[in-house]
C-alpha atoms as a PDB file:
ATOM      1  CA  UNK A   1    -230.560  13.566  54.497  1.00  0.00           C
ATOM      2  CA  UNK A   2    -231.913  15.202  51.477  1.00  0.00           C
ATOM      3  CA  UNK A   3    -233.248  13.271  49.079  1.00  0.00           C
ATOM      4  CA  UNK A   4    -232.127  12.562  45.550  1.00  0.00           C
ATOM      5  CA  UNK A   5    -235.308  13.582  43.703  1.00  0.00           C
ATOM      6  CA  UNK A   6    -234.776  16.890  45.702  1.00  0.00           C
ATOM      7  CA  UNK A   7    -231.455  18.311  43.899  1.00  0.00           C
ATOM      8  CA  UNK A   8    -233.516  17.398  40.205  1.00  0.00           C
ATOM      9  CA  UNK A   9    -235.389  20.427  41.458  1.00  0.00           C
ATOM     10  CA  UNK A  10    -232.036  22.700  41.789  1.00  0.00           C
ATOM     11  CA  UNK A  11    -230.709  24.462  39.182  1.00  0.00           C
ATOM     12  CA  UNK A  12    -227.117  22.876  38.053  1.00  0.00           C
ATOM     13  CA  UNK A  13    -223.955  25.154  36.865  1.00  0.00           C
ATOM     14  CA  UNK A  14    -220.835  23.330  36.999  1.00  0.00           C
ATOM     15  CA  UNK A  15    -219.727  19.480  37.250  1.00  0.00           C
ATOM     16  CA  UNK A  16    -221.520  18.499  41.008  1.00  0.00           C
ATOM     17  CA  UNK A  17    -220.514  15.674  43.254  1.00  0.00           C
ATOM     18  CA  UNK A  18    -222.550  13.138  42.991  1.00  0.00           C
ATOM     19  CA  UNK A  19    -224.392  10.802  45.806  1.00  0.00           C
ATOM     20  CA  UNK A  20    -221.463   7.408  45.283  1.00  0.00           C
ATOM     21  CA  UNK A  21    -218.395  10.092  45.856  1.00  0.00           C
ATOM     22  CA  UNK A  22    -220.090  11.842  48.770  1.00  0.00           C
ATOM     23  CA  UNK A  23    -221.410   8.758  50.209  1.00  0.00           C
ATOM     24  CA  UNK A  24    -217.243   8.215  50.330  1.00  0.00           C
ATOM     25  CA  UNK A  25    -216.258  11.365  51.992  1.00  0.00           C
ATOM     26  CA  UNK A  26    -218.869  10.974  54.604  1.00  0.00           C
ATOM     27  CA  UNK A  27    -218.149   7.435  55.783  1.00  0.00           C
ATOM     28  CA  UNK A  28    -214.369   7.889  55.988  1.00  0.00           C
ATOM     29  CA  UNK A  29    -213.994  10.803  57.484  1.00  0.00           C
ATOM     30  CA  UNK A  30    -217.274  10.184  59.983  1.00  0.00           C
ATOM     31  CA  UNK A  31    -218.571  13.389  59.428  1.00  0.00           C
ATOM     32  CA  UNK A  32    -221.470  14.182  61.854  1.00  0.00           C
ATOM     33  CA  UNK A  33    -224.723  16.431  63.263  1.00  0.00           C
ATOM     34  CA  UNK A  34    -222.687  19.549  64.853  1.00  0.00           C
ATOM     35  CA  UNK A  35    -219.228  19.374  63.053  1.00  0.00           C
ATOM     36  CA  UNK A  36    -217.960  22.293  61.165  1.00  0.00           C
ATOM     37  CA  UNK A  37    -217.061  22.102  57.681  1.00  0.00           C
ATOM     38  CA  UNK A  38    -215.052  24.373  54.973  1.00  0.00           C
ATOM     39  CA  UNK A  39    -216.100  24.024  51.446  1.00  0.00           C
ATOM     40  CA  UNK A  40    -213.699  25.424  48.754  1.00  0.00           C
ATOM     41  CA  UNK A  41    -215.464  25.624  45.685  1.00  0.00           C
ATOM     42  CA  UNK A  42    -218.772  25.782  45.855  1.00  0.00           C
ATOM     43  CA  UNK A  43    -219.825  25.744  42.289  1.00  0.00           C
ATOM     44  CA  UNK A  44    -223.856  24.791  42.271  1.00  0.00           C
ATOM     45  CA  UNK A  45    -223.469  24.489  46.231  1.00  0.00           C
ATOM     46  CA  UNK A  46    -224.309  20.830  45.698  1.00  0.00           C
ATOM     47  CA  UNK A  47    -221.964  19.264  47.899  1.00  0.00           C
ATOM     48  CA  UNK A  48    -222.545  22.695  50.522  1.00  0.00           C
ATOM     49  CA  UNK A  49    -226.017  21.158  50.607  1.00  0.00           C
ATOM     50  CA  UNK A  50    -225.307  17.725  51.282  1.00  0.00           C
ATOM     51  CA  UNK A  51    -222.708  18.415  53.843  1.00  0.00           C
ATOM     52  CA  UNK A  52    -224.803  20.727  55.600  1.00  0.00           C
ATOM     53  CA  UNK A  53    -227.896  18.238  55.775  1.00  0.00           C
ATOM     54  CA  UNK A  54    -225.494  16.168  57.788  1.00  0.00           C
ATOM     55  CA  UNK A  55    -224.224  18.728  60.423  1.00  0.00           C
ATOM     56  CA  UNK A  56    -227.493  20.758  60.444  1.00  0.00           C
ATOM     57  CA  UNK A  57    -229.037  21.867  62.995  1.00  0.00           C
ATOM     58  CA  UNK A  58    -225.947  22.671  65.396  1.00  0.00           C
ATOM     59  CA  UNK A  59    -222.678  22.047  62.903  1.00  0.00           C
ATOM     60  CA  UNK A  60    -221.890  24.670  60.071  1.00  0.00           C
ATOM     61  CA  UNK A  61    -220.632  24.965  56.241  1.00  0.00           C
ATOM     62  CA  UNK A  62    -218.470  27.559  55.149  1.00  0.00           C
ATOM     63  CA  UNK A  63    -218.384  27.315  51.465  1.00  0.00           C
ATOM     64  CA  UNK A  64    -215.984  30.028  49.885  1.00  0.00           C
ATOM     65  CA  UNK A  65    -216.335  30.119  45.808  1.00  0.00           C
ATOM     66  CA  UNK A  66    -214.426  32.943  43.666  1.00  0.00           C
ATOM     67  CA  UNK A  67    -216.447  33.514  41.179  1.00  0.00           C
ATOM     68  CA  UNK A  68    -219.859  35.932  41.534  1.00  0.00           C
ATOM     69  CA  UNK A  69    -221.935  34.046  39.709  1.00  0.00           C
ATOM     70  CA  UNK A  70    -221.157  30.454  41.031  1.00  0.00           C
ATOM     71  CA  UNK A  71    -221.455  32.293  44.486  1.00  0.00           C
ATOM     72  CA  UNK A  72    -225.043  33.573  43.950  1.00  0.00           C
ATOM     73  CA  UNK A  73    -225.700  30.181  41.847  1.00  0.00           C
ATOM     74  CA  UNK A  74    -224.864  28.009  45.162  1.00  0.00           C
ATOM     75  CA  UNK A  75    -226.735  30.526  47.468  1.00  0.00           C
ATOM     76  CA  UNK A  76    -230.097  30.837  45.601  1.00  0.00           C
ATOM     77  CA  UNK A  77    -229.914  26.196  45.383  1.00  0.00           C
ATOM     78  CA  UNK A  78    -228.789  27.016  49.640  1.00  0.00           C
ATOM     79  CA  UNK A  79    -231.927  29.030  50.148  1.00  0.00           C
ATOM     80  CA  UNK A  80    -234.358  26.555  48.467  1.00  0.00           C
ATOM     81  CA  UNK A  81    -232.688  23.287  50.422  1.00  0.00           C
ATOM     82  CA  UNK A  82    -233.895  25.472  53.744  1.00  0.00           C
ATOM     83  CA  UNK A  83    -230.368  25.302  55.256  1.00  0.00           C
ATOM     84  CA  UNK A  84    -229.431  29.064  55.011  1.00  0.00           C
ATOM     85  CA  UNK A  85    -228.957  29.432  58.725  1.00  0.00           C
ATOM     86  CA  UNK A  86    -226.444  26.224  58.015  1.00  0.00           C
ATOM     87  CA  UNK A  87    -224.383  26.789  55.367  1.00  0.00           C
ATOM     88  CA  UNK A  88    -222.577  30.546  54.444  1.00  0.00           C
ATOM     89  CA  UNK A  89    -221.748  31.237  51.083  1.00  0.00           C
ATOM     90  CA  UNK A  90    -219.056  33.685  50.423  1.00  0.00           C
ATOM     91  CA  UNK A  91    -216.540  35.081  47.959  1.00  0.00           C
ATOM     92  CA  UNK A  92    -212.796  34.436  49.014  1.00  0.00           C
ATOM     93  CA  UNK A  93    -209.176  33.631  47.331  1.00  0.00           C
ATOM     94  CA  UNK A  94    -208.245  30.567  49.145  1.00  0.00           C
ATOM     95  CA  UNK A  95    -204.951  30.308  47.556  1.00  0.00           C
ATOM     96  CA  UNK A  96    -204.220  33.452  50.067  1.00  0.00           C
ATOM     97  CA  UNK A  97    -205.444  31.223  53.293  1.00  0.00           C
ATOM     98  CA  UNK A  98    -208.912  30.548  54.279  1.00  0.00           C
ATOM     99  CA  UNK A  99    -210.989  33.231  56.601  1.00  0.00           C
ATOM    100  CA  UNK A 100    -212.159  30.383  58.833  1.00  0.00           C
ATOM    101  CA  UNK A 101    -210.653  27.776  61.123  1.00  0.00           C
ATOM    102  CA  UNK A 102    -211.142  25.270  63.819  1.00  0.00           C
ATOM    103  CA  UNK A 103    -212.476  22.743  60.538  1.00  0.00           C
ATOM    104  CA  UNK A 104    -213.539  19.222  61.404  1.00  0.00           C
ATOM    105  CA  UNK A 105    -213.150  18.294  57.366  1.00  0.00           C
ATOM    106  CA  UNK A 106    -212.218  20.711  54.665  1.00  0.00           C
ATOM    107  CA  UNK A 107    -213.251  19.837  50.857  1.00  0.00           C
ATOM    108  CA  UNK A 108    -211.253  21.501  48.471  1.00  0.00           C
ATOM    109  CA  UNK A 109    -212.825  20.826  44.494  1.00  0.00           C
ATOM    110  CA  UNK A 110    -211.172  23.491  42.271  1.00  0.00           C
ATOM    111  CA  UNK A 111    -208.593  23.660  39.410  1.00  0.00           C
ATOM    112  CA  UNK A 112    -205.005  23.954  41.582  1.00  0.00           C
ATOM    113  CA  UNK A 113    -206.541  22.924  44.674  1.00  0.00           C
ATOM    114  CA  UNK A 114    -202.994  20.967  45.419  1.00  0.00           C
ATOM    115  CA  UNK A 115    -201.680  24.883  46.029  1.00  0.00           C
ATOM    116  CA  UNK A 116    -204.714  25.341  48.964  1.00  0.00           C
ATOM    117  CA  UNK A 117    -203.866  21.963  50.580  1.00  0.00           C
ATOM    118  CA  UNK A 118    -201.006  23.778  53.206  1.00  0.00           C
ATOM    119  CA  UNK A 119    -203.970  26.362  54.126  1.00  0.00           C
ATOM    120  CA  UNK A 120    -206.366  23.128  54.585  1.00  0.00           C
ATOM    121  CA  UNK A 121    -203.927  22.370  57.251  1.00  0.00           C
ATOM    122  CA  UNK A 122    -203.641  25.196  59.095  1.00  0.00           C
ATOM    123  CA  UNK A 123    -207.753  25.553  59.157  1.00  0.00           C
ATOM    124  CA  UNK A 124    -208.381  21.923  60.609  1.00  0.00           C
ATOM    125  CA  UNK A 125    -208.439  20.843  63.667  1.00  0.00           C
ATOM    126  CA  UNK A 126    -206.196  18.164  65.056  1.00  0.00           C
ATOM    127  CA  UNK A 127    -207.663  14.572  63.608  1.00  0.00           C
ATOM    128  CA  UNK A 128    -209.452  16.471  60.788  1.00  0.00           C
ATOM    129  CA  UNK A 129    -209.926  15.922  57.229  1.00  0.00           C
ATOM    130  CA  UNK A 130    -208.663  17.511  53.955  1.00  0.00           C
ATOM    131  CA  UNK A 131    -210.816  15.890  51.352  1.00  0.00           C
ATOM    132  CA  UNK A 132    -209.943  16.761  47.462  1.00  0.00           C
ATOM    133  CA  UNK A 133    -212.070  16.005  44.644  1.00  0.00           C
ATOM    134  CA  UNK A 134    -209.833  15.733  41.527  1.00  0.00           C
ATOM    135  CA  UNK A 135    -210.938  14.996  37.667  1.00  0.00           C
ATOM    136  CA  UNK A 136    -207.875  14.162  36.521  1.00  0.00           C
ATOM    137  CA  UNK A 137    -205.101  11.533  37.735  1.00  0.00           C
ATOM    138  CA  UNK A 138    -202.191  14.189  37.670  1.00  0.00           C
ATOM    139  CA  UNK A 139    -204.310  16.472  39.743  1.00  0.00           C
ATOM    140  CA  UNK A 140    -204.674  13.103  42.528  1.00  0.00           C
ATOM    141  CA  UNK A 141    -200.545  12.807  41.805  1.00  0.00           C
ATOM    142  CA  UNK A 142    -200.369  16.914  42.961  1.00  0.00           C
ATOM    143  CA  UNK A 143    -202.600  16.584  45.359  1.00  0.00           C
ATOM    144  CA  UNK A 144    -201.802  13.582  47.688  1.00  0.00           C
ATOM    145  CA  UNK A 145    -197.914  14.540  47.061  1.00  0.00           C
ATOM    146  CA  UNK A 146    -198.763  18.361  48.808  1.00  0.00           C
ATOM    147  CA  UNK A 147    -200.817  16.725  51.073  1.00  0.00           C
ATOM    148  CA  UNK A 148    -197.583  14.465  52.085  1.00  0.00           C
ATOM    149  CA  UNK A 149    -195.502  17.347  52.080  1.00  0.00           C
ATOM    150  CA  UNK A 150    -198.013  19.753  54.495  1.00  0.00           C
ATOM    151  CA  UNK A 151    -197.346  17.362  57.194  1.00  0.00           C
ATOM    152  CA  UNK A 152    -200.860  15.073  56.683  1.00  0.00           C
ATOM    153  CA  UNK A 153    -200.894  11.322  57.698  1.00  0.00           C
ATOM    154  CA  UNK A 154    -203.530   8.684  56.787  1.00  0.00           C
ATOM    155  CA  UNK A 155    -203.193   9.887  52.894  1.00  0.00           C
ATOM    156  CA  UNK A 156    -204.537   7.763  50.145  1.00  0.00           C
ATOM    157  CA  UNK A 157    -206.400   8.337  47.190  1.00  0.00           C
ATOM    158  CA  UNK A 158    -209.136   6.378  45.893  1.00  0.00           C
ATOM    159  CA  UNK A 159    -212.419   6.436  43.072  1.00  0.00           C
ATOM    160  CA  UNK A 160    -215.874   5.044  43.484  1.00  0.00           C
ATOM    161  CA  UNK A 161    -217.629   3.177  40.797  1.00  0.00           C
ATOM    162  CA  UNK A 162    -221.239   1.917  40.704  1.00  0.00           C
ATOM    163  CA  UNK A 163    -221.826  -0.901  38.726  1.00  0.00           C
ATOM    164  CA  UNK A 164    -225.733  -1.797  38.139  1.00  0.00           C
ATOM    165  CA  UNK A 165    -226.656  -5.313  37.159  1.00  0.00           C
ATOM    166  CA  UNK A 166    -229.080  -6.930  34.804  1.00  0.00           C
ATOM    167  CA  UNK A 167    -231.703  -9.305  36.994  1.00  0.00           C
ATOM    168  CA  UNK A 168    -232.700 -12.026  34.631  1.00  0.00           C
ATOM    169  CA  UNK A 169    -234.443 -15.356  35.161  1.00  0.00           C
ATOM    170  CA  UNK A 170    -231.707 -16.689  32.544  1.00  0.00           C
ATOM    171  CA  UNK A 171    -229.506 -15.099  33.941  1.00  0.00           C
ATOM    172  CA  UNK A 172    -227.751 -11.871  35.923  1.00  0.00           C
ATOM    173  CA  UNK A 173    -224.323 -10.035  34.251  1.00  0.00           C
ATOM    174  CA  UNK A 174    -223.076  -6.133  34.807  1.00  0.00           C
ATOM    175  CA  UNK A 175    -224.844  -3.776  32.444  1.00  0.00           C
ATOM    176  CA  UNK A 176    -222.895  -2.469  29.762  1.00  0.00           C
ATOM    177  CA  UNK A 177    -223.386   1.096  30.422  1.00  0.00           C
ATOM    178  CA  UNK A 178    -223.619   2.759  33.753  1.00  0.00           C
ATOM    179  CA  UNK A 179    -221.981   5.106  35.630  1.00  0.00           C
ATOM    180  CA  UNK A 180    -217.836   5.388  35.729  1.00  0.00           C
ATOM    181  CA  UNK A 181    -215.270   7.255  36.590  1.00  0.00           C
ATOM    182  CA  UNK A 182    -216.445  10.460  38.319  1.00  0.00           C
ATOM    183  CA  UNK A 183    -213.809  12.212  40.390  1.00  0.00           C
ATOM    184  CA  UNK A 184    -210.913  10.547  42.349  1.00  0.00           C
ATOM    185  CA  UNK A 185    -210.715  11.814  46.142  1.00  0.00           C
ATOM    186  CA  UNK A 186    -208.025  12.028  48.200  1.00  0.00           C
ATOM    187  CA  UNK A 187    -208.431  11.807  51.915  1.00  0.00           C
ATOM    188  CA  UNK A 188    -205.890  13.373  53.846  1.00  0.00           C
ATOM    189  CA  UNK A 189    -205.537  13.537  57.928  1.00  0.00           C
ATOM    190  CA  UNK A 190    -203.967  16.181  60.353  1.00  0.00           C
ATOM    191  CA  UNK A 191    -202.157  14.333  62.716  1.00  0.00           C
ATOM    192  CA  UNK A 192    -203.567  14.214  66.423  1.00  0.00           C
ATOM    193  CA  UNK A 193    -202.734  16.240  68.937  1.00  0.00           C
ATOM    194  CA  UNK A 194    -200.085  14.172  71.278  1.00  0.00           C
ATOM    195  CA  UNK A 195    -201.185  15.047  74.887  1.00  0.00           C
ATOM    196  CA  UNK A 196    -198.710  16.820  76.895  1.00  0.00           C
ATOM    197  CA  UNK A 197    -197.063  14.658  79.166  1.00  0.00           C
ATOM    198  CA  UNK A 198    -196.060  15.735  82.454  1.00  0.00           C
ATOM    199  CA  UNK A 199    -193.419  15.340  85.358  1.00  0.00           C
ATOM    200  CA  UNK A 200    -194.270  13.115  88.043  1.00  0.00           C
ATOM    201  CA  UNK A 201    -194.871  14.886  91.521  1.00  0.00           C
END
């Protein structure tokens, strides 16, 4: 995986995800070397990056972003990580569906990205993952309730805080600053395909 003191080196636009959230979203969903992945929002192409480190070399991102200038932001930090032949950046509306399918996890981390969560489920495969990445609590509320309502099971919503500690001889306690609330995620999983049973000969 790419290294921390790597993305200092890569120019920031908007809010990223951060190393404790995606740490989350790849241990729960199991995300691994040759899965495919849709990316909606790719703002900085952060989280494009780290997701494609971990399918690279056979798997594949498909980051979709609306804006131009996010776009070209994300592919210029995609083209200095080396993973260009891993991750595509392109310019879509995914409120109007995504252009990909067949999606072992879909992130979704964009204002209103409740209203994408039915398209999510039509672009995953059976057993995949709709991951959102929400700010707000009302936008985890919108989010896990559409993800309810599309028909996803194994939904629950959670946030990820790192607490660093002072290392004393006279003694150890919590710092009183550190890093907080980030982003809450909400995991959400397409039901598995039930095998198709068959009449006895």
């Amino acid at each position: 995986m790419l290294q921390k003191l790597f993305f200092k080196r890569l120019k920031r636009g908007p809010q990223v995800v951060l190393e404790k959230d995606f740490g989350a979203i790849i241990s729960l969903t199991g995300l691994q070397s040759g899965d495919t992945v849709i990316d909606a929002g790719s703002g900085s192409g952060f989280l494009a990056i780290r997701l494609g480190s971990i399918v690279a070399p056979a798997g594949k991102v498909y980051s979709f972003e609306w804006r131009d200038d996010f776009a070209e932001l994300a592919r210029k930090n995609v083209e200095k990580a080396g993973l260009s032949d891993v991750i595509e950046i392109a310019k879509a509306d995914v409120f109007a569906g995504f252009p990909k399918d067949g999606a072992d996890l879909v992130t979704l981390d964009f204002a209103g990205s409740d209203k994408a969560v039915p398209h999510a489920f039509a672009a995953l495969k059976s057993g995949g993952w709709c991951v959102g990445i929400l700010p707000n609590a009302e936008q985890m509320r919108d989010f896990y309730l559409a993800g309810a309502a599309a028909g996803f099971e194994a939904v629950h919503a959670i946030d990820v805080t790192v607490k660093n500690w002072l290392i004393r001889p006279h003694g150890c306690r919590p710092e009183t600053m550190g890093l907080n609330h980030t982003a809450f995620l909400v995991f959400l999983q397409k039901p598995a395909a039930k095998p198709i049973k068959t009449s006895d000969a």
